[in-house]
C-alpha atoms as a PDB file:
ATOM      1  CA  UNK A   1       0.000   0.000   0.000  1.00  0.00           C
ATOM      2  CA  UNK A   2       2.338   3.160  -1.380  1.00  0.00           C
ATOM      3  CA  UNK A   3       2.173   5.825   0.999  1.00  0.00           C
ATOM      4  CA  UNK A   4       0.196   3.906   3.533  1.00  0.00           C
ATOM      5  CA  UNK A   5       1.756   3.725   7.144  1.00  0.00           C
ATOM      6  CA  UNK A   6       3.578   0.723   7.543  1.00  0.00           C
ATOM      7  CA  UNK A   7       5.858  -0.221  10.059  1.00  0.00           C
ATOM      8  CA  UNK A   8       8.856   1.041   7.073  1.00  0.00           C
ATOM      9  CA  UNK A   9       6.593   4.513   6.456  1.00  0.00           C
ATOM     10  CA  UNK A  10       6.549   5.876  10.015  1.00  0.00           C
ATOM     11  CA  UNK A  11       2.539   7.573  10.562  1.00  0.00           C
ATOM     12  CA  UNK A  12       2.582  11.175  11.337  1.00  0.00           C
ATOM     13  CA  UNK A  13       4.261  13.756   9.801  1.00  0.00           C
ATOM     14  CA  UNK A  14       5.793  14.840   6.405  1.00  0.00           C
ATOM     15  CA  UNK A  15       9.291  13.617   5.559  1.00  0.00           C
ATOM     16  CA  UNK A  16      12.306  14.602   3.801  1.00  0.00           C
ATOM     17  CA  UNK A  17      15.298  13.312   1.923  1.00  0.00           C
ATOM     18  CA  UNK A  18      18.921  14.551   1.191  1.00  0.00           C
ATOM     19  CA  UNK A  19      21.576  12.629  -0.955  1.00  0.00           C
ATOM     20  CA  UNK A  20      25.385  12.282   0.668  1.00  0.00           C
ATOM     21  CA  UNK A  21      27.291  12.838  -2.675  1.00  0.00           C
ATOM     22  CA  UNK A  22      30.488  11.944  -0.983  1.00  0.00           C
ATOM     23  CA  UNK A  23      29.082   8.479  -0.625  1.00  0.00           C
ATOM     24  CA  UNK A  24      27.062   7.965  -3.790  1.00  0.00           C
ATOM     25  CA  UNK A  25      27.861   5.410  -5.766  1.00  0.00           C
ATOM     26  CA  UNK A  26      26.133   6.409  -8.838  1.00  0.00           C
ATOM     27  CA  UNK A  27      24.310   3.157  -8.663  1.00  0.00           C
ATOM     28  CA  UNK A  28      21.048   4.240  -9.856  1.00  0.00           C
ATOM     29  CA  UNK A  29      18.541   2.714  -7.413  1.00  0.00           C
ATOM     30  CA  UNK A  30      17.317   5.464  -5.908  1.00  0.00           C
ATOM     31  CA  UNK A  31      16.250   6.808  -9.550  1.00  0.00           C
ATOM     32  CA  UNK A  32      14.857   3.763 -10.474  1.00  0.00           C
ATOM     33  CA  UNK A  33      12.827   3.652  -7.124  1.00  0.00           C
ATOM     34  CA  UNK A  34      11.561   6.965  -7.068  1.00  0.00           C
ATOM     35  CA  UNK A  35      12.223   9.479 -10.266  1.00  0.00           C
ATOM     36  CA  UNK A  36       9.951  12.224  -9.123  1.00  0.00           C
ATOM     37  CA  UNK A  37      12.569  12.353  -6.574  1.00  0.00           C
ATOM     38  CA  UNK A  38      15.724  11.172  -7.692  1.00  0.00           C
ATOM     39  CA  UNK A  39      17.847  12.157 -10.765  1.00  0.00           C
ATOM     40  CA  UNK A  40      21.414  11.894 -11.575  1.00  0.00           C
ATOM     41  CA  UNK A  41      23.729  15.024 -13.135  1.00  0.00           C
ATOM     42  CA  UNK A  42      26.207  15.342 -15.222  1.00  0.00           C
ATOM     43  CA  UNK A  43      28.599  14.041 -12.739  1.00  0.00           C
ATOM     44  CA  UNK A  44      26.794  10.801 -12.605  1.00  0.00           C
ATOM     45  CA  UNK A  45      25.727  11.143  -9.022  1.00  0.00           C
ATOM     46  CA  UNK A  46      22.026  11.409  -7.762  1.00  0.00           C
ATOM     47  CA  UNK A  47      20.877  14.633  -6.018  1.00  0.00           C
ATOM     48  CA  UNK A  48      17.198  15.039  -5.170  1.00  0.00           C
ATOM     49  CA  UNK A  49      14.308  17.605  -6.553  1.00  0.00           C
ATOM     50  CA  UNK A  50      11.750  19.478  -5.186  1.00  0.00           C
ATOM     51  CA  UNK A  51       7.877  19.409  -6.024  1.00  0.00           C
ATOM     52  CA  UNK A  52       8.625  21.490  -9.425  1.00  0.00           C
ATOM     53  CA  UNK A  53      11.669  19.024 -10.333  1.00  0.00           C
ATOM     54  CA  UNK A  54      14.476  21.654  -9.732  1.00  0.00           C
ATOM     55  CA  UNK A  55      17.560  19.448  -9.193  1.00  0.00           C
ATOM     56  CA  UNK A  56      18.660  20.685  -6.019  1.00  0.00           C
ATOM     57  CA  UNK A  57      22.903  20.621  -6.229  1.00  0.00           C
ATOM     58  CA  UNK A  58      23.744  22.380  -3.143  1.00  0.00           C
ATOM     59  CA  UNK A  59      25.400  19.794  -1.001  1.00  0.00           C
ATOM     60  CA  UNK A  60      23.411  19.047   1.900  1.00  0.00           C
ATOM     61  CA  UNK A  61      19.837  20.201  -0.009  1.00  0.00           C
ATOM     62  CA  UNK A  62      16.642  18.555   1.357  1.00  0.00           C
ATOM     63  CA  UNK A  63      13.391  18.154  -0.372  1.00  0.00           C
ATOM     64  CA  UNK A  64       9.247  16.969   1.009  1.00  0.00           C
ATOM     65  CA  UNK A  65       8.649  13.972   0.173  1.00  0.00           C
ATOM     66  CA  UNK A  66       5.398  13.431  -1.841  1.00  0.00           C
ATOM     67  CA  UNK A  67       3.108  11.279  -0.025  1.00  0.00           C
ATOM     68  CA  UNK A  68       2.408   9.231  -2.616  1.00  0.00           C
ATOM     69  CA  UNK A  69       6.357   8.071  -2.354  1.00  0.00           C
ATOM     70  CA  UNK A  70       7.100   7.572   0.974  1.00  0.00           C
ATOM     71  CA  UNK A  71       7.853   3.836   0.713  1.00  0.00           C
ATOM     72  CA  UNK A  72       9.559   4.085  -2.472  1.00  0.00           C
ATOM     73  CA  UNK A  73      12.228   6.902  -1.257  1.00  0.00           C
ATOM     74  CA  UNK A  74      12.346   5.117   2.173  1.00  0.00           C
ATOM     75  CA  UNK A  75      12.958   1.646   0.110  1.00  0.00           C
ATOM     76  CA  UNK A  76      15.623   3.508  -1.208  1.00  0.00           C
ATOM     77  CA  UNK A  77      17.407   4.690   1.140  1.00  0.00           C
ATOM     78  CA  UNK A  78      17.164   0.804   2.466  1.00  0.00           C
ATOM     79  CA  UNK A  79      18.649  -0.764  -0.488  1.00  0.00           C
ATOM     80  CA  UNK A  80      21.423   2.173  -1.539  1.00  0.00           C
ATOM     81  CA  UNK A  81      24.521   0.673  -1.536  1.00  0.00           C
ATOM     82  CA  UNK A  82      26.363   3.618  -0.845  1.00  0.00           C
ATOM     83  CA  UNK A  83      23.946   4.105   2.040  1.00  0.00           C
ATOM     84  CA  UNK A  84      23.901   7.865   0.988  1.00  0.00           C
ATOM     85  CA  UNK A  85      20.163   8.676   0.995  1.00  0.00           C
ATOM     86  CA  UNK A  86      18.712  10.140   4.506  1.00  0.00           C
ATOM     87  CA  UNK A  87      15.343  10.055   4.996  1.00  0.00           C
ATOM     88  CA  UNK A  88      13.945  12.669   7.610  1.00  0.00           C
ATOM     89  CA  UNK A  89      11.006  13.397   9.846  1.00  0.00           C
ATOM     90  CA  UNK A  90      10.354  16.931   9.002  1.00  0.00           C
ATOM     91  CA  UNK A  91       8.713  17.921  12.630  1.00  0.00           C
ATOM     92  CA  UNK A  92      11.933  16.712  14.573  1.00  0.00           C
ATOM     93  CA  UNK A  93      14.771  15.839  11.555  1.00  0.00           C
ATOM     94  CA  UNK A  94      14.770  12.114  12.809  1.00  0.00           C
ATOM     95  CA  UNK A  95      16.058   9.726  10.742  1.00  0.00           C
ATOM     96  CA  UNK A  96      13.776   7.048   9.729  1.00  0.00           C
ATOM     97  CA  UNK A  97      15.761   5.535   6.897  1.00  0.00           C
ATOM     98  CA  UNK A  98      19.264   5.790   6.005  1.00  0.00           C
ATOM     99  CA  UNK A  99      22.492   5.109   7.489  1.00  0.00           C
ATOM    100  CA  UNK A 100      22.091   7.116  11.024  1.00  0.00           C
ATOM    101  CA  UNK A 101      18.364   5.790  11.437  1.00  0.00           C
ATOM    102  CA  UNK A 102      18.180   4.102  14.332  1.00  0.00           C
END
């Protein structure tokens, strides 16, 4: 059930996602999971987009994640194997999916 809450889609509250370029691997999961969300650039690693699909390519840049995707981007961030992607509570910047959730 996309989007549902699920014991990997944690209920309340929006979440957000940033992409560690100093550990991507340029594997192309994360696209293939979610490409609303994902994209690669020219230097063949992924960054993430906002709700108009701006590539954001400030290091560090965070975007919502549509509802819709929550179990796709957290799935992810699960099965990155440069364990780059962070998924984020917005309300208290927990991590709920990456490599510093707990």
């Amino acid at each position: 059930m996309p989007g549902g809450d699920t014991p990997d889609a944690p209920a309340g509250g929006e979440l957000q996602v940033w992409v560690d370029q100093d550990l991507c691997t340029g594997d192309g999961l994360c696209v293939q999971y979610a490409r609303d969300v994902f994209e690669f650039d020219i230097d063949g690693l992924a960054y993430v987009k906002d709700g108009s699909g701006e590539l954001q390519i400030a290091a560090g840049s965070r975007v919502d994640v549509p509802d819709h995707l929550r179990l796709d981007v957290i799935d992810a961030a699960k099965d990155c194997p440069g364990e780059c992607i962070h998924v984020l509570r917005s309300a208290d910047q927990t991590e709920v999916a990456g490599p510093d959730a707990g």
